[in-house]
C-alpha atoms as a PDB file:
ATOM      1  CA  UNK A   1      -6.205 137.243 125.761  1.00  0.00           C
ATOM      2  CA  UNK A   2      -3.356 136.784 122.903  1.00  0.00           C
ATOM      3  CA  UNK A   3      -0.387 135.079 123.698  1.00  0.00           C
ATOM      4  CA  UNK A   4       2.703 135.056 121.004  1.00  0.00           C
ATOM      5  CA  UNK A   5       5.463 132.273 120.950  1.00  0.00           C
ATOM      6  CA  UNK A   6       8.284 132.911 119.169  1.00  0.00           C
ATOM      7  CA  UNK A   7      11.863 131.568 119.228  1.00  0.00           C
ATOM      8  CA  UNK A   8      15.388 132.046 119.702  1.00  0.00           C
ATOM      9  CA  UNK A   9      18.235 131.817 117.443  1.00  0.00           C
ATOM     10  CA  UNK A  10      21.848 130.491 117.048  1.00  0.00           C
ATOM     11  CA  UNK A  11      23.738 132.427 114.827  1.00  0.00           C
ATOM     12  CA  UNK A  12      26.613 130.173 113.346  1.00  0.00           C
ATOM     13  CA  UNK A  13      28.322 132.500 110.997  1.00  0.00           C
ATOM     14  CA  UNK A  14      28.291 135.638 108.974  1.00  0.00           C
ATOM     15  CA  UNK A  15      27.319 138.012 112.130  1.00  0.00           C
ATOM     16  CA  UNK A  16      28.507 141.524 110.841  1.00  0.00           C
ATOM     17  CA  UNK A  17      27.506 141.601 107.979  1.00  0.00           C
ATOM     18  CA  UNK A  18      24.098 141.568 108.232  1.00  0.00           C
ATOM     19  CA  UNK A  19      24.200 145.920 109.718  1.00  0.00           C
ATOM     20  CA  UNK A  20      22.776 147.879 107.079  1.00  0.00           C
ATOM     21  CA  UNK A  21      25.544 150.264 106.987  1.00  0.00           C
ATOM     22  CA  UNK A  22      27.631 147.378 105.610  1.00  0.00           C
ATOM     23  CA  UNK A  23      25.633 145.146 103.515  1.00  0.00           C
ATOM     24  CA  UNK A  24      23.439 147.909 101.469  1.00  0.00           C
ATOM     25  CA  UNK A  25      27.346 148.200 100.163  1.00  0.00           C
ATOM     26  CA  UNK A  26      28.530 144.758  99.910  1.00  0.00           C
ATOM     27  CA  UNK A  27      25.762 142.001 100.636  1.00  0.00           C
ATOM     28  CA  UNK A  28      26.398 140.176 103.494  1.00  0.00           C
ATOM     29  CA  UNK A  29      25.366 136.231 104.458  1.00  0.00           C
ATOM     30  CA  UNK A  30      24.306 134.575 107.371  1.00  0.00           C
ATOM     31  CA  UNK A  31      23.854 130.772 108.489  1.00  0.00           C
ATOM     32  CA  UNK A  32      21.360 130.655 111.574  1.00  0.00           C
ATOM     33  CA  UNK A  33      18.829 128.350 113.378  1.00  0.00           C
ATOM     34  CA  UNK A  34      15.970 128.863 115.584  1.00  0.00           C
ATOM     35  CA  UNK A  35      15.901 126.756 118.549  1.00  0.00           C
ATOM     36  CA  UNK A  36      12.969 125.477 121.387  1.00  0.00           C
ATOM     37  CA  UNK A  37      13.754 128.063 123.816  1.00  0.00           C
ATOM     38  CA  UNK A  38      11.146 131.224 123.456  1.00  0.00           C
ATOM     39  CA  UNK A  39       9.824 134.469 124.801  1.00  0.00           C
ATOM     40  CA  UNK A  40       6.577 134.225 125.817  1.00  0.00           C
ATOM     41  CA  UNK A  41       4.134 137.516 125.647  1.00  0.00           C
ATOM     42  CA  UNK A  42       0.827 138.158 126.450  1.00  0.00           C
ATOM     43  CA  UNK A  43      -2.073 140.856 126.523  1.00  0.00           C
ATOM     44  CA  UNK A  44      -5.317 141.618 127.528  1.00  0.00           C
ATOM     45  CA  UNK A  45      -7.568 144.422 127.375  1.00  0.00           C
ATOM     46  CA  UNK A  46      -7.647 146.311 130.989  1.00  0.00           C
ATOM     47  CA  UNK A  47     -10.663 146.970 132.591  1.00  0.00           C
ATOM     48  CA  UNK A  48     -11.769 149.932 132.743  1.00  0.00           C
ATOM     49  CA  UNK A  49     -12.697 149.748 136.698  1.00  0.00           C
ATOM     50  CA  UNK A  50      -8.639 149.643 137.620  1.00  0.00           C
ATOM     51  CA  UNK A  51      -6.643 153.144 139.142  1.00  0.00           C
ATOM     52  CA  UNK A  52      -3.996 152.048 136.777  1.00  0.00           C
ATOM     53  CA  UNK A  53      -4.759 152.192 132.433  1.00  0.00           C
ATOM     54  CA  UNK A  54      -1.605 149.911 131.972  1.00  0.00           C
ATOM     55  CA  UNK A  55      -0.232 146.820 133.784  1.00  0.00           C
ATOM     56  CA  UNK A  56       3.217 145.820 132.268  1.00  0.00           C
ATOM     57  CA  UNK A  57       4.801 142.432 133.728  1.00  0.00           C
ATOM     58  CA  UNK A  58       8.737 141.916 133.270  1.00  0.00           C
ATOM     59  CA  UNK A  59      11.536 142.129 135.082  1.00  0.00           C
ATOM     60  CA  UNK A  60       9.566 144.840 136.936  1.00  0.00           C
ATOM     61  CA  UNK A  61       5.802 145.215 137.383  1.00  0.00           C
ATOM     62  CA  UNK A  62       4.468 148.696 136.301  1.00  0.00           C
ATOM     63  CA  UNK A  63       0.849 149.633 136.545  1.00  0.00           C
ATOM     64  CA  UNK A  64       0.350 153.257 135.238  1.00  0.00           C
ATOM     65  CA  UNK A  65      -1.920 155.754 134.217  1.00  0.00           C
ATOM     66  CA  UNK A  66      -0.400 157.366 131.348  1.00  0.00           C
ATOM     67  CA  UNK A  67       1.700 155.191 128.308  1.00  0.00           C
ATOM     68  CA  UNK A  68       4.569 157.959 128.979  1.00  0.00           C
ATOM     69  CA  UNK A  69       4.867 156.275 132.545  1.00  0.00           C
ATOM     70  CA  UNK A  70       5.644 153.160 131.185  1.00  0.00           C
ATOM     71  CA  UNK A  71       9.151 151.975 131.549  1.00  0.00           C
ATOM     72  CA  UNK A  72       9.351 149.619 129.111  1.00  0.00           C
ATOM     73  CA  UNK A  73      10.659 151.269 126.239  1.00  0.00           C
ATOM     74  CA  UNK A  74       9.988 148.835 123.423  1.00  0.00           C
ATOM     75  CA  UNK A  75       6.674 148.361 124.860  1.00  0.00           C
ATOM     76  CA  UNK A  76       5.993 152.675 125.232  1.00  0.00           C
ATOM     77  CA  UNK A  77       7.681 153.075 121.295  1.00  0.00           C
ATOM     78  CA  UNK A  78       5.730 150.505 119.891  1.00  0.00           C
ATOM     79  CA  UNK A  79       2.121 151.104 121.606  1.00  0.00           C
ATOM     80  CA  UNK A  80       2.524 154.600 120.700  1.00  0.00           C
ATOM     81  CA  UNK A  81       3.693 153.812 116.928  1.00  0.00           C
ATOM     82  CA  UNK A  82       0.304 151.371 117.083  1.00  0.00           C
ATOM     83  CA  UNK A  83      -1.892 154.607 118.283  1.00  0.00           C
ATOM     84  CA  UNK A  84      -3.103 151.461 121.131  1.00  0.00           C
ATOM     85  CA  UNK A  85      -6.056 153.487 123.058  1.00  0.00           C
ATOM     86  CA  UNK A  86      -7.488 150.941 125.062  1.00  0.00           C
ATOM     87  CA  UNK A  87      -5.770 149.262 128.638  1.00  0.00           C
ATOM     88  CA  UNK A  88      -3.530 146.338 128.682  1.00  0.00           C
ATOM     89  CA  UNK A  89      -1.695 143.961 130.234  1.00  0.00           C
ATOM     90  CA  UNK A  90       1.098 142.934 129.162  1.00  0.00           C
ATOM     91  CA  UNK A  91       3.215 139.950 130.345  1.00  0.00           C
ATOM     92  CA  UNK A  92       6.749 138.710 128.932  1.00  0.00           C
ATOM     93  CA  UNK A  93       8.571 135.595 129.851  1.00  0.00           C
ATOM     94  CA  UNK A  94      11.558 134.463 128.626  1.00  0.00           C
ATOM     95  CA  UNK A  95      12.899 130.766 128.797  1.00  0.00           C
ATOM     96  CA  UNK A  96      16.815 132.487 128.543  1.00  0.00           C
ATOM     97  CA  UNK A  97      17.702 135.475 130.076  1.00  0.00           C
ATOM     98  CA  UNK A  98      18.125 138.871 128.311  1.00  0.00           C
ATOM     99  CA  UNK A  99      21.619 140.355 127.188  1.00  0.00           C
ATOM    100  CA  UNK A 100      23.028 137.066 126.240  1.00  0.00           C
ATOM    101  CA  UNK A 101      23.820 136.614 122.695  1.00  0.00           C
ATOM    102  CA  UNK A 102      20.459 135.210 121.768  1.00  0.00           C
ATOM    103  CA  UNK A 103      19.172 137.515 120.037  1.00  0.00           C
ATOM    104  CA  UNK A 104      16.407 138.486 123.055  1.00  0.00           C
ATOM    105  CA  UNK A 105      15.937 142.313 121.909  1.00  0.00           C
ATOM    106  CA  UNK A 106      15.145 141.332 118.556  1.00  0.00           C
ATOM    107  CA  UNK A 107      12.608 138.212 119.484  1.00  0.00           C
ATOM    108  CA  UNK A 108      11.429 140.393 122.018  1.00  0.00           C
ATOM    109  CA  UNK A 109      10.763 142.954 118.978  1.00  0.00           C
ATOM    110  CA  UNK A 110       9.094 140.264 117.113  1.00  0.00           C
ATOM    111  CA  UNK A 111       6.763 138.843 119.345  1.00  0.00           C
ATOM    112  CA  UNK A 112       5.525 141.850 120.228  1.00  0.00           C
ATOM    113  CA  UNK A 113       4.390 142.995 117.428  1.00  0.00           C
ATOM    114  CA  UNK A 114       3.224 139.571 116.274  1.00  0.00           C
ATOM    115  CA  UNK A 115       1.258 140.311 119.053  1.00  0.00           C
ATOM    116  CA  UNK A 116      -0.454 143.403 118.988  1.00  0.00           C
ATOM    117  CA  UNK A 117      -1.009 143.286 115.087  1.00  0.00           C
ATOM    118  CA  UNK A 118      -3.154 140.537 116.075  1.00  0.00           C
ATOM    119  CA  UNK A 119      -4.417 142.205 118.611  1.00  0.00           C
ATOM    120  CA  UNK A 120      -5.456 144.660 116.429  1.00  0.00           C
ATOM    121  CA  UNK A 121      -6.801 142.147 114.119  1.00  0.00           C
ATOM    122  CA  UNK A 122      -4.380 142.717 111.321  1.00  0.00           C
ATOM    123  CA  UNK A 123      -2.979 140.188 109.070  1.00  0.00           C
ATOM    124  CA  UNK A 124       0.743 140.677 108.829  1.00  0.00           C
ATOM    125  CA  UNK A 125       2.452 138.249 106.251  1.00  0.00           C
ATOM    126  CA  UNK A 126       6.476 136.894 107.525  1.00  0.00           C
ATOM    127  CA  UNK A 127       8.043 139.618 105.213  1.00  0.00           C
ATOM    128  CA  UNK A 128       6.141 142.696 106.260  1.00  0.00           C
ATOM    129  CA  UNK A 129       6.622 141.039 110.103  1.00  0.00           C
ATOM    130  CA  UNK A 130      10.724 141.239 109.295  1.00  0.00           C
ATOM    131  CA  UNK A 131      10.746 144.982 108.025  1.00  0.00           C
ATOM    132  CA  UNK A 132       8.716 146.270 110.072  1.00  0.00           C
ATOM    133  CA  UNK A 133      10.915 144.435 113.158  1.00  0.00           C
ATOM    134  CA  UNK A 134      14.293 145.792 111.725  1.00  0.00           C
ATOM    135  CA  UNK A 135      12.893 149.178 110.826  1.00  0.00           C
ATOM    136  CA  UNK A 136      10.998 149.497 114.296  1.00  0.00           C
ATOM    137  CA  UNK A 137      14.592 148.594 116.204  1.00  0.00           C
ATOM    138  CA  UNK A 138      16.936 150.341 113.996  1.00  0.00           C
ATOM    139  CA  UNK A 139      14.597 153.853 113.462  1.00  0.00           C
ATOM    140  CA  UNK A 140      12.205 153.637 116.326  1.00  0.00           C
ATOM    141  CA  UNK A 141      14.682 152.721 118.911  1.00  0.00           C
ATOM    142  CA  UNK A 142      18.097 153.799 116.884  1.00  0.00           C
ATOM    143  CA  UNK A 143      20.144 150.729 118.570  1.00  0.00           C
ATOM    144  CA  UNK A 144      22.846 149.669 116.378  1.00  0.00           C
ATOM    145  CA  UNK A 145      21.946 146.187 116.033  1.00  0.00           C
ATOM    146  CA  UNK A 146      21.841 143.820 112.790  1.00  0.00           C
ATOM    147  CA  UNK A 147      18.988 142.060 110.643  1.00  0.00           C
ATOM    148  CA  UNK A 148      19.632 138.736 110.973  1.00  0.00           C
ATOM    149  CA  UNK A 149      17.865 138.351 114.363  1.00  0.00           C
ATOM    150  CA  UNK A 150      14.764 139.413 113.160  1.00  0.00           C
ATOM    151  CA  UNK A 151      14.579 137.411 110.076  1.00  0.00           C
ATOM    152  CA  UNK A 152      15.305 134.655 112.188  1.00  0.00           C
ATOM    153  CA  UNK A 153      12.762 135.038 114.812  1.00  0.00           C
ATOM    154  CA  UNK A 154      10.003 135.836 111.975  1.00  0.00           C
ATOM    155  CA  UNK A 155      10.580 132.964 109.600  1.00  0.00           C
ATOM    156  CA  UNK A 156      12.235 129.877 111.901  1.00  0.00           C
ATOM    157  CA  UNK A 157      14.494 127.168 110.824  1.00  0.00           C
ATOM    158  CA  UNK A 158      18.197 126.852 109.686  1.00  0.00           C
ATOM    159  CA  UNK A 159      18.371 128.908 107.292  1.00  0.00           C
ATOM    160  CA  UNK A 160      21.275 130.798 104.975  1.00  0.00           C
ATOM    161  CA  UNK A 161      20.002 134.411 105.455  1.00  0.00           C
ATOM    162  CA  UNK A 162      21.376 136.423 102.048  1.00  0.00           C
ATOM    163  CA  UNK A 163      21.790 140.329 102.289  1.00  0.00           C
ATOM    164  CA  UNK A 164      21.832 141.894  98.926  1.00  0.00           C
ATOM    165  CA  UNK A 165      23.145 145.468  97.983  1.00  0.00           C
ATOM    166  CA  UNK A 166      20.588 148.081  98.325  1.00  0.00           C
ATOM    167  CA  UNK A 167      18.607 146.177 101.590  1.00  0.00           C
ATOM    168  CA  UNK A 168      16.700 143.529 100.234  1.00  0.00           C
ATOM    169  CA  UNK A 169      16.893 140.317 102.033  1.00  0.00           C
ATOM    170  CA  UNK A 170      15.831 136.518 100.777  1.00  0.00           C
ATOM    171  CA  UNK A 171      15.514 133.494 103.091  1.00  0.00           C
ATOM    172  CA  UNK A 172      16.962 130.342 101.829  1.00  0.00           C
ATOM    173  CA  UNK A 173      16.112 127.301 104.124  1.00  0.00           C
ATOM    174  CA  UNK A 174      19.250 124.488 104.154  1.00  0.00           C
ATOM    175  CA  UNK A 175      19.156 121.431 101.538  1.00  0.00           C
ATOM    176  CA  UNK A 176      20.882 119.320 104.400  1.00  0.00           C
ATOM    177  CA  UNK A 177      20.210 115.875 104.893  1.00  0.00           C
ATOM    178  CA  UNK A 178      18.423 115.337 107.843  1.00  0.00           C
ATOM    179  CA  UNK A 179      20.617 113.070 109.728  1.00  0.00           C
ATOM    180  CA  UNK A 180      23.657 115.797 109.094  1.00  0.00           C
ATOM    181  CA  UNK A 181      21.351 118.486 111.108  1.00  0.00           C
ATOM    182  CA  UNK A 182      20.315 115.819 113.449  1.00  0.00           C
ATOM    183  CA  UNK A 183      23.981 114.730 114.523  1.00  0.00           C
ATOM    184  CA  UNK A 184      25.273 118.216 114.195  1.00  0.00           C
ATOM    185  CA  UNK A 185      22.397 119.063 116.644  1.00  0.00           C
ATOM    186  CA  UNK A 186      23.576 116.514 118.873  1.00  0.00           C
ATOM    187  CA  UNK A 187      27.323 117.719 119.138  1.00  0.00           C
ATOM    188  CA  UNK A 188      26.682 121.681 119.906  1.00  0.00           C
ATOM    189  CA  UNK A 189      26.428 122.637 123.065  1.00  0.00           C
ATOM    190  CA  UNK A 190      25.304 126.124 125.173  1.00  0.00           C
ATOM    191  CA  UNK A 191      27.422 127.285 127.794  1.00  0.00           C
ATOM    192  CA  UNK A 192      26.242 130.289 129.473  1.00  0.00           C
ATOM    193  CA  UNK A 193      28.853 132.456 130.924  1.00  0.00           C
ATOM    194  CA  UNK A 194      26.838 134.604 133.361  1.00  0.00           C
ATOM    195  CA  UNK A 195      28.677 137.581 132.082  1.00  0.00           C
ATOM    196  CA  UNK A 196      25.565 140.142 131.088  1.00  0.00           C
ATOM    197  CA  UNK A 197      25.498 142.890 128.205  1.00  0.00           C
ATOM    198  CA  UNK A 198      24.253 145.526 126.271  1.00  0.00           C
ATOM    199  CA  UNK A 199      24.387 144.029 122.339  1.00  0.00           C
ATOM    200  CA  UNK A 200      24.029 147.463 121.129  1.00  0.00           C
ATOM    201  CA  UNK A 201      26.702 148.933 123.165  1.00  0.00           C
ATOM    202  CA  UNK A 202      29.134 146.526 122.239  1.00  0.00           C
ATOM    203  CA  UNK A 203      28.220 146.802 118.606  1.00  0.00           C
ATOM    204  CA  UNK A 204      28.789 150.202 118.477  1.00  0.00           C
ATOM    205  CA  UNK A 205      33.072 149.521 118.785  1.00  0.00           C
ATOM    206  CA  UNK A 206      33.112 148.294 115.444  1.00  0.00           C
ATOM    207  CA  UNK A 207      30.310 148.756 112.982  1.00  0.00           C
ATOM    208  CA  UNK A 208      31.378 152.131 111.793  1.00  0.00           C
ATOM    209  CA  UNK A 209      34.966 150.759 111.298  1.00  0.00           C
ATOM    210  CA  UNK A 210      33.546 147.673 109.098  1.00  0.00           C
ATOM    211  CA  UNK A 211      33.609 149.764 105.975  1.00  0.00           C
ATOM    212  CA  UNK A 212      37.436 150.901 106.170  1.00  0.00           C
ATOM    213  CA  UNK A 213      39.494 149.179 109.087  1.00  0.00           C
ATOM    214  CA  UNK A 214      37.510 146.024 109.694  1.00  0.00           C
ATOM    215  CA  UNK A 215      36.736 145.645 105.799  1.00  0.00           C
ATOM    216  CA  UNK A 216      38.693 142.440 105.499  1.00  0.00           C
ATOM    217  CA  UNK A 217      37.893 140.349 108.974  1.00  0.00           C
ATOM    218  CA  UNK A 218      33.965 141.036 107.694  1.00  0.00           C
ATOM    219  CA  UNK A 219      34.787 140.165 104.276  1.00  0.00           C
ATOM    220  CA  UNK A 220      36.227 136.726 105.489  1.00  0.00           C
ATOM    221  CA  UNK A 221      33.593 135.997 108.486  1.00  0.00           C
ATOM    222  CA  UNK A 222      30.889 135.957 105.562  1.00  0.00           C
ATOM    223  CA  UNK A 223      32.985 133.937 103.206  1.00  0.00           C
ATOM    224  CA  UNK A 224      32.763 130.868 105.972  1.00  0.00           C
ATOM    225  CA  UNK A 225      29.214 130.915 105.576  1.00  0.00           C
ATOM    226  CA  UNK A 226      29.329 129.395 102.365  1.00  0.00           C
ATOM    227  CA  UNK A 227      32.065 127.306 103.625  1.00  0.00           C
ATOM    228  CA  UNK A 228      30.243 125.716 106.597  1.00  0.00           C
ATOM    229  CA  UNK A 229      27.359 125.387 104.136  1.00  0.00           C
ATOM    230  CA  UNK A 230      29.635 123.293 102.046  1.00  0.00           C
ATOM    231  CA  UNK A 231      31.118 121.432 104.880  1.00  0.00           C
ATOM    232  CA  UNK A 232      27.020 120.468 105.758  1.00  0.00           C
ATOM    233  CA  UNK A 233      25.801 119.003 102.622  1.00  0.00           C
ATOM    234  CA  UNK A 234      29.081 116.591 102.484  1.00  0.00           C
ATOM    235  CA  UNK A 235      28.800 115.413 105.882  1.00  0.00           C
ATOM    236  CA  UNK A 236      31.742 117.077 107.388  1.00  0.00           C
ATOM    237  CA  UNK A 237      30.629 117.835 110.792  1.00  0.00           C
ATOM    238  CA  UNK A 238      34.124 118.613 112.689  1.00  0.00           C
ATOM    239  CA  UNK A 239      35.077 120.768 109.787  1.00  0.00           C
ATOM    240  CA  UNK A 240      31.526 122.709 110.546  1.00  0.00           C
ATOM    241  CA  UNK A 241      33.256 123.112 113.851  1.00  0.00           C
ATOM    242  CA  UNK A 242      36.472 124.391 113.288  1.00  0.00           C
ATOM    243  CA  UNK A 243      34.873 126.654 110.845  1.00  0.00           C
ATOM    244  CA  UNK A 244      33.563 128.203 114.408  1.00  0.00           C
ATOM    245  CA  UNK A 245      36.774 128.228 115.694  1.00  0.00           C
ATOM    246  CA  UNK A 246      38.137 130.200 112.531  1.00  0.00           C
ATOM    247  CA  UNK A 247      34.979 132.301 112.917  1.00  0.00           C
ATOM    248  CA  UNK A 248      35.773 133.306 116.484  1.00  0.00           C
ATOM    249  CA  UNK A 249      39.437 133.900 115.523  1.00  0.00           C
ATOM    250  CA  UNK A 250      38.106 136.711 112.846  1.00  0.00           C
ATOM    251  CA  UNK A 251      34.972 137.964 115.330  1.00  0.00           C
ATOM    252  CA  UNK A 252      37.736 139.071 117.929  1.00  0.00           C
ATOM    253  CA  UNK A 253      40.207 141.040 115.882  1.00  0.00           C
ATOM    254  CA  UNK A 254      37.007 143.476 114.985  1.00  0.00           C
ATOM    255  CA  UNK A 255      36.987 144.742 118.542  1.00  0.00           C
ATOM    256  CA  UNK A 256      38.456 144.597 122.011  1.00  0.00           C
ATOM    257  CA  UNK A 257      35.288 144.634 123.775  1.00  0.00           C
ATOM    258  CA  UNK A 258      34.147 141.537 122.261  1.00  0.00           C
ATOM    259  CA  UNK A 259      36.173 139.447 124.585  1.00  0.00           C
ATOM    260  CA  UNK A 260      38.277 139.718 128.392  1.00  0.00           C
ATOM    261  CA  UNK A 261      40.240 137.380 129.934  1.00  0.00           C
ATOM    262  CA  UNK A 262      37.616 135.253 131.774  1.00  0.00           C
ATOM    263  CA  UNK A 263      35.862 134.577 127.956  1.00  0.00           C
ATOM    264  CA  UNK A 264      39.143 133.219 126.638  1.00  0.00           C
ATOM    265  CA  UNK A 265      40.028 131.527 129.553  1.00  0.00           C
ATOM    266  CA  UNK A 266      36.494 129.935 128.938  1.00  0.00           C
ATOM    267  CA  UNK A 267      37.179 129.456 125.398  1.00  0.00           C
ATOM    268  CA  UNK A 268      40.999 127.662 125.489  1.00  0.00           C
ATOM    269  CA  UNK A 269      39.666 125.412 128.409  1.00  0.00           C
ATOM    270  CA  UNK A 270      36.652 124.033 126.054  1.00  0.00           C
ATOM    271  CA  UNK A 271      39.159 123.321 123.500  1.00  0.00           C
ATOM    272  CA  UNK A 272      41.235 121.277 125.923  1.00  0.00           C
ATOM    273  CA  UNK A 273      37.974 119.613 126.845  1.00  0.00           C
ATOM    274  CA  UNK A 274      37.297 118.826 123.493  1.00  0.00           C
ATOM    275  CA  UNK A 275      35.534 121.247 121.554  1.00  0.00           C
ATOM    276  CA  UNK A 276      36.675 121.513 118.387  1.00  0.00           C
ATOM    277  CA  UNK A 277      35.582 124.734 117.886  1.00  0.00           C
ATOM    278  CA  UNK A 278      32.728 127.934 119.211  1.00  0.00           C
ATOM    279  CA  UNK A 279      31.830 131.383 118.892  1.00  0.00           C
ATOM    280  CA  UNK A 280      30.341 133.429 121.516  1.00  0.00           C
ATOM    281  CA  UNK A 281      27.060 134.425 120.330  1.00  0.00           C
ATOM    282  CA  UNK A 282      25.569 138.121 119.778  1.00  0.00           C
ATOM    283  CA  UNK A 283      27.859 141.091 119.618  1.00  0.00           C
ATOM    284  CA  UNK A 284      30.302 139.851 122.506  1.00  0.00           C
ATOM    285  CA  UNK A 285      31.177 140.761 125.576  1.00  0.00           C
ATOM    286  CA  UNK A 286      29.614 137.800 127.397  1.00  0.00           C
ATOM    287  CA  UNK A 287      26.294 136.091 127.340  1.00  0.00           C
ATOM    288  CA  UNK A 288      26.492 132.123 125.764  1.00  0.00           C
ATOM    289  CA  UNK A 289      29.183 130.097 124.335  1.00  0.00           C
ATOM    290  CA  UNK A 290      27.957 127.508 121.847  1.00  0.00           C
ATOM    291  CA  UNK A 291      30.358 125.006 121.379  1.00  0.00           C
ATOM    292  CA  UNK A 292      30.624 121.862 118.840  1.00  0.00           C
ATOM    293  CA  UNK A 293      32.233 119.411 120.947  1.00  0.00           C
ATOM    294  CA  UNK A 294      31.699 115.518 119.487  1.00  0.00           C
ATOM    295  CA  UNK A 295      29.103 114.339 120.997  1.00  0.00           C
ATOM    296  CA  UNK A 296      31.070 111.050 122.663  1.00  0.00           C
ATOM    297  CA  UNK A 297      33.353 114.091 124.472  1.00  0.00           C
ATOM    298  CA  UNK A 298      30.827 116.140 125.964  1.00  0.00           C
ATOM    299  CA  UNK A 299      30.331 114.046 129.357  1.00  0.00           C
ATOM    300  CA  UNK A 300      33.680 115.436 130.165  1.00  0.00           C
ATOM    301  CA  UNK A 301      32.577 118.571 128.762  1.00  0.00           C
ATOM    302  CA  UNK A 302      29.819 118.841 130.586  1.00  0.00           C
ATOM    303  CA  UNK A 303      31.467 117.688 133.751  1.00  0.00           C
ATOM    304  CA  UNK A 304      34.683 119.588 133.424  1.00  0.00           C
ATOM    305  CA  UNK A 305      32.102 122.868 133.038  1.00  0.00           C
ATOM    306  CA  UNK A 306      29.473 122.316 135.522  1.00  0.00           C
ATOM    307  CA  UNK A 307      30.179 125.086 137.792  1.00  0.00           C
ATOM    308  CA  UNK A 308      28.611 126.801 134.520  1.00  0.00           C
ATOM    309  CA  UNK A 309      25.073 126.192 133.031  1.00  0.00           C
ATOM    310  CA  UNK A 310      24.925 124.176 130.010  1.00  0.00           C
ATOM    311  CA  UNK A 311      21.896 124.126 127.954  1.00  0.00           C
ATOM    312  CA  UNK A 312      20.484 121.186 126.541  1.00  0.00           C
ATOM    313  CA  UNK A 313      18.374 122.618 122.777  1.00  0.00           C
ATOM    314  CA  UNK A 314      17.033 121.245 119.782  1.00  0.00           C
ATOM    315  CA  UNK A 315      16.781 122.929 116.197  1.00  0.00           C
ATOM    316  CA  UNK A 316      13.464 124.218 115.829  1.00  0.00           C
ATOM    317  CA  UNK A 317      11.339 125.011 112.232  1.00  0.00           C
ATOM    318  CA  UNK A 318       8.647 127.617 113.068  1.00  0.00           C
ATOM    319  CA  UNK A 319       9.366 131.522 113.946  1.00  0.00           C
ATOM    320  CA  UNK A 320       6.908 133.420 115.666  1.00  0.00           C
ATOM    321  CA  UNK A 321       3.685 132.886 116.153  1.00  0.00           C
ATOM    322  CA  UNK A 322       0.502 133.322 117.991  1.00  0.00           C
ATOM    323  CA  UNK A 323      -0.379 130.176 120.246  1.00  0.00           C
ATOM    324  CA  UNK A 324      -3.327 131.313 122.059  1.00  0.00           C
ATOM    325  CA  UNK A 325      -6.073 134.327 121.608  1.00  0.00           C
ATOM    326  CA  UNK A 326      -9.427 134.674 122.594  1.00  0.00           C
ATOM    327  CA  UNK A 327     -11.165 138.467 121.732  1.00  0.00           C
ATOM    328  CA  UNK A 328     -14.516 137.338 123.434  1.00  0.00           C
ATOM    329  CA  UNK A 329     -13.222 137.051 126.689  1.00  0.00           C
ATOM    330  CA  UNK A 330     -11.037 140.046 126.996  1.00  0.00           C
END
């Protein structure tokens, strides 16, 4: 039995330019956290003495003879990219739920093959983890998704992801006082909207305009990043949070289908409650609101809001990793 643990991300600004098809052009920047809320997965070797070869727990439960039968299709792409022979069992849990703007697909991507490299008892350092995550989802699966969810997953912490021309990517972990991170922790909030989609799908409405239309909006998203990163290391917290308000101003003019009328209704009433600023999180579309509302506001906040679900999180520093495994006993 292996069991991988790895963690979910907040994405604070930068998101758009970290698609390949715009910063192997122009670079791109991201700032971004992990947080304690995690996908769970597991596997075991199968039996032998089972009908089925393959027992795959998720939203569905498939037991299967043949990997082509599987439904799953990360799980089918990536057991057939690892040339897996033998039976498993595979089980995923998820502390938030999928399509949401937390980056799922991607952690999902992660921990997987976290996972079955060790399953396959292969040594896989945090870099070669983050390729091979971003090359698996943008080649294996062709979604149009980004890199910075990946990165994030693999490495863990609040970091200042930098894109350079040509693909390469570094990790640069915050010089913030720890009280700043601690109180800014304290005044963001998750509101989840209940509103469910595909990140991919959505993406797709803009990234190939972000080169000639949408040149400028991406141009200034990633400028705040350095800007909010500013704002950190002098203590300005509420300017960290209207930064997210300018962010979300920009994020919407690259595409309609990033917002409706029941997310900015959502969004004006948490600035009349106090926020000072949010983005939604992911592509758009729906999925969670994080807020920065101070944190001596947010009991109205919370109350004004509860016929939503607001999530209580803490900054995290580890990515992905493998809490449990035991190869005599499978």
């Amino acid at each position: 039995m292996i069991i991988s643990k790895t963690p979910y991300r907040i994405s604070f600004f930068g998101g758009g330019s970290d698609y390949p098809s715009w910063y192997k052009k122009n670079g791109g920047a991201v700032l971004s956290t992990t947080i304690d809320k995690y996908i769970y997965i597991s596997c075991r070797n199968l039996p032998p003495f089972f009908k089925h070869k393959y027992r795959i727990v998720w939203s569905h439960i498939e037991t299967v003879k043949e990997l082509n039968q599987i439904k799953h299709k990360v799980i089918k792409k990536m057991l057939k990219q690892y040339k897996i022979k033998e039976g498993l069992e595979i089980h995923y849990d998820g502390d938030l739920p999928a399509r949401s703007g937390m980056g799922s697909s991607s952690v999902f991507v992660v921990g997987l093959m976290n996972l079955l490299n060790t399953f396959r008892k292969y040594r896989i350092s945090k870099l070669e983890l983050a390729k091979n995550s971003i090359h698996f989802e943008q080649k294996i699966l062709n979604e149009v998704v980004g890199s910075q969810d990946q990165i994030a997953a693999v490495y863990g912490g609040f970091n200042k992801i930098i894109f350079n021309r040509g693909g390469k990517f570094k990790v640069n972990s915050l010089n913030i006082k720890k009280n700043t991170i601690n109180n800014l922790n304290k005044n963001l909030l998750l509101v989840y909207t209940g509103l469910k989609r595909t990140a991919h799908e959505i993406a797709k409405s803009y990234v190939n305009k972000l080169k000639t239309s949408k040149k400028t909006y991406i141009l200034e998203i990633t400028n705040l990043v350095n800007e909010a990163e500013k704002a950190l290391k002098e203590g300005r917290l509420n300017d960290f949070g209207k930064l997210l308000h300018k962010s979300w101003l920009l994020k919407k003019k690259l595409s309609s289908s990033i917002t409706n009328s029941k997310i900015d209704e959502i969004y004006n009433s948490a600035l009349k409650q106090g926020a000072l600023g949010g983005k939604l999180l992911g592509a758009g579309g729906g999925g969670f609101f994080v807020f920065y509302v101070p944190y001596f506001k947010q009991k109205r906040f919370i109350n004004y809001f509860k016929k939503f679900i607001t999530i209580p999180f803490k900054f995290t520093s580890e990515g992905s990793k493998i809490m449990f495994k035991n190869f005599d006993k499978q």
